[in-house]
C-alpha atoms as a PDB file:
ATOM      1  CA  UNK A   1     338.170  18.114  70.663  1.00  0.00           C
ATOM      2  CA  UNK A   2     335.517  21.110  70.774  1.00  0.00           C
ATOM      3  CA  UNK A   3     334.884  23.033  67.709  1.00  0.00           C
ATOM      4  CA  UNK A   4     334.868  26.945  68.004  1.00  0.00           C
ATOM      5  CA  UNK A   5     331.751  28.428  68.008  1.00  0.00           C
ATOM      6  CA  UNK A   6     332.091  30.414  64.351  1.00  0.00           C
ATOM      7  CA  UNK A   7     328.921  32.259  65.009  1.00  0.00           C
ATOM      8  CA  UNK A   8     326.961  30.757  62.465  1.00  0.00           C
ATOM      9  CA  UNK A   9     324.964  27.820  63.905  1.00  0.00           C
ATOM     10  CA  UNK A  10     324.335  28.653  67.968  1.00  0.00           C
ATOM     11  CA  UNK A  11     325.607  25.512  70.000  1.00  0.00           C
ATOM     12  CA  UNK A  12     323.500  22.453  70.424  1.00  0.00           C
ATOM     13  CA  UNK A  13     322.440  23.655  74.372  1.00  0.00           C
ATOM     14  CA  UNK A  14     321.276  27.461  72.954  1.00  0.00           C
ATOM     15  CA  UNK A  15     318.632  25.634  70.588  1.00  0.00           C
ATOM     16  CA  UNK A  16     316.753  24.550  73.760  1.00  0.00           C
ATOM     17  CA  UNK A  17     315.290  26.775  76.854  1.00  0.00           C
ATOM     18  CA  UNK A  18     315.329  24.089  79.951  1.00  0.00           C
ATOM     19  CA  UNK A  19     311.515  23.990  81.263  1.00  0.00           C
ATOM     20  CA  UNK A  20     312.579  22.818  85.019  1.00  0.00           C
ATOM     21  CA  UNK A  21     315.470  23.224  86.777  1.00  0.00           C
ATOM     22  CA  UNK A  22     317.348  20.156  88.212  1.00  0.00           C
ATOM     23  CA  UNK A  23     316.255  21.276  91.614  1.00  0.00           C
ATOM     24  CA  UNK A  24     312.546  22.155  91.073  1.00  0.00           C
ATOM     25  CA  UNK A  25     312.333  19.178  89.352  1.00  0.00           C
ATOM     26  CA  UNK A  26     313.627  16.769  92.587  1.00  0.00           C
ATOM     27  CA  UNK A  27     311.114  18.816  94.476  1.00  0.00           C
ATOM     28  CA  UNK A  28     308.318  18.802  92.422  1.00  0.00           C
ATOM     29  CA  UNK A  29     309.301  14.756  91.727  1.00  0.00           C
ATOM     30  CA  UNK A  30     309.598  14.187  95.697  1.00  0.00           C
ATOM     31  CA  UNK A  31     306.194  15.683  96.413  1.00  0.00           C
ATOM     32  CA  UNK A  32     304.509  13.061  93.885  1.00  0.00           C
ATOM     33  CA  UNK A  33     306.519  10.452  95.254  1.00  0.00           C
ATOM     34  CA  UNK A  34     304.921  11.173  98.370  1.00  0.00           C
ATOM     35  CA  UNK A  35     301.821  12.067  97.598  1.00  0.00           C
ATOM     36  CA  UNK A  36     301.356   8.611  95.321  1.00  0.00           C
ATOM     37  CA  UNK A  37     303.364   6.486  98.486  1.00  0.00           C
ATOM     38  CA  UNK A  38     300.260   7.671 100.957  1.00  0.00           C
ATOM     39  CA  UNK A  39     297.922   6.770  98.671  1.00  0.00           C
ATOM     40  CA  UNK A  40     299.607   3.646  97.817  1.00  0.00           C
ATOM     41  CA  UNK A  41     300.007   2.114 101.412  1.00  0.00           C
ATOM     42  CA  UNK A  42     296.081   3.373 102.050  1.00  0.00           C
ATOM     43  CA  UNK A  43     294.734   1.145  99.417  1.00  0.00           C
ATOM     44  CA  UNK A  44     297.396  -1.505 100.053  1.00  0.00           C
ATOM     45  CA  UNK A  45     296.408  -1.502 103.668  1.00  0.00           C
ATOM     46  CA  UNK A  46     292.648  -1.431 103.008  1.00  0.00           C
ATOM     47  CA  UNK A  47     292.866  -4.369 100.471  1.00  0.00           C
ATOM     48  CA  UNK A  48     295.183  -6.227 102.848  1.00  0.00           C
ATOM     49  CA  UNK A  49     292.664  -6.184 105.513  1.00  0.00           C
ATOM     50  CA  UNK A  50     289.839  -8.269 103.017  1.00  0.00           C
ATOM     51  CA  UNK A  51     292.157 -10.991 102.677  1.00  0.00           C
ATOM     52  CA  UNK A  52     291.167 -13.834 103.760  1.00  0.00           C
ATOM     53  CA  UNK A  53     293.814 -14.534 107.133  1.00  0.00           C
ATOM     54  CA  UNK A  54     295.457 -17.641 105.464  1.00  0.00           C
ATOM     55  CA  UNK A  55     299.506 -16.477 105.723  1.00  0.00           C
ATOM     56  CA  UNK A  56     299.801 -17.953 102.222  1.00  0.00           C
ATOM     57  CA  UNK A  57     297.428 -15.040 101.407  1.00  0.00           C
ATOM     58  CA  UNK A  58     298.831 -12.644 102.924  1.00  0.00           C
ATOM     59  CA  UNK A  59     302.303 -13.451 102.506  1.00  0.00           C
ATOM     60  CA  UNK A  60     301.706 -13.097  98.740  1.00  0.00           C
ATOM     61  CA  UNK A  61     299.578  -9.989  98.873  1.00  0.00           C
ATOM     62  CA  UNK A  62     302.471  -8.164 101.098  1.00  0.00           C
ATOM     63  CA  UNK A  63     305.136  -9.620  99.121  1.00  0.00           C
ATOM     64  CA  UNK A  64     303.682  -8.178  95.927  1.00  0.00           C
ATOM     65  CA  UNK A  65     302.598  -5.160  97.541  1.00  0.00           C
ATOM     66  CA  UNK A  66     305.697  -4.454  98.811  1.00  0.00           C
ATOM     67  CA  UNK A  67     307.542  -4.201  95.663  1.00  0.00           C
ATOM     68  CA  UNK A  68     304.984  -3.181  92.621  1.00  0.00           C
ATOM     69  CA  UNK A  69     305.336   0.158  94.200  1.00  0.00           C
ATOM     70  CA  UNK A  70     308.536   0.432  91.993  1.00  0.00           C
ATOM     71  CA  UNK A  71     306.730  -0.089  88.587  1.00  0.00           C
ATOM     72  CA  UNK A  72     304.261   3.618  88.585  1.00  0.00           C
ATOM     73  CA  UNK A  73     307.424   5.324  90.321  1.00  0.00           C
ATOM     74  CA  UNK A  74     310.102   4.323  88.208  1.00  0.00           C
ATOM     75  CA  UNK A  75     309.215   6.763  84.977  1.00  0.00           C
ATOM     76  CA  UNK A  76     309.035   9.610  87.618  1.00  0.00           C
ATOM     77  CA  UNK A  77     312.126   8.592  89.398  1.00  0.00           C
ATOM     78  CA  UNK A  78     313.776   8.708  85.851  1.00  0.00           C
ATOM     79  CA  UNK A  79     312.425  11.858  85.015  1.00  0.00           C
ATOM     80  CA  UNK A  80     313.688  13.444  88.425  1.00  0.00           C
ATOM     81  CA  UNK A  81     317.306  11.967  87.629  1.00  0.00           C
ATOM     82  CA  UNK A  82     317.190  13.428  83.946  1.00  0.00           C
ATOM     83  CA  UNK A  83     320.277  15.618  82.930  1.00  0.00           C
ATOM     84  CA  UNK A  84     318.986  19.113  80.957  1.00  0.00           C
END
């Protein structure tokens, strides 16, 4: 049950001015994603190309490269999703 607003105390959303708007902040959010993903598969490919050609090797290199991608994006991916 909501309380009426009496006037006295504004409501808890007036005490705040939102910095970024849901939208802007899925744009701004997808253009790091991006930017960090090109970046990311540049060095990943450049590194992958040292290895030494065992599959072992590379099967673990690709394996891990394939998913630690997640770990630096997750924060922003939270951020993106954030409500107010």
């Amino acid at each position: 049950m909501r309380r009426p607003f009496s006037g006295l105390t504004p409501p808890r959303r007036a005490l705040y001015v939102e910095a970024m708007s849901p939208r802007l902040r899925k744009f701004v959010g997808m253009l790091a994603i991006l930017a960090f993903l090109f970046v990311y598969v540049i060095v990943a490919v450049t590194v992958g190309e040292r290895l030494p050609s065992h599959w072992a090797a590379q099967l673990v290199f690709y394996a891990l490269a394939g998913i630690l991608w997640w770990v630096p994006l997750a924060p922003l991916i939270r951020w993106m999703e954030r409500r107010g």
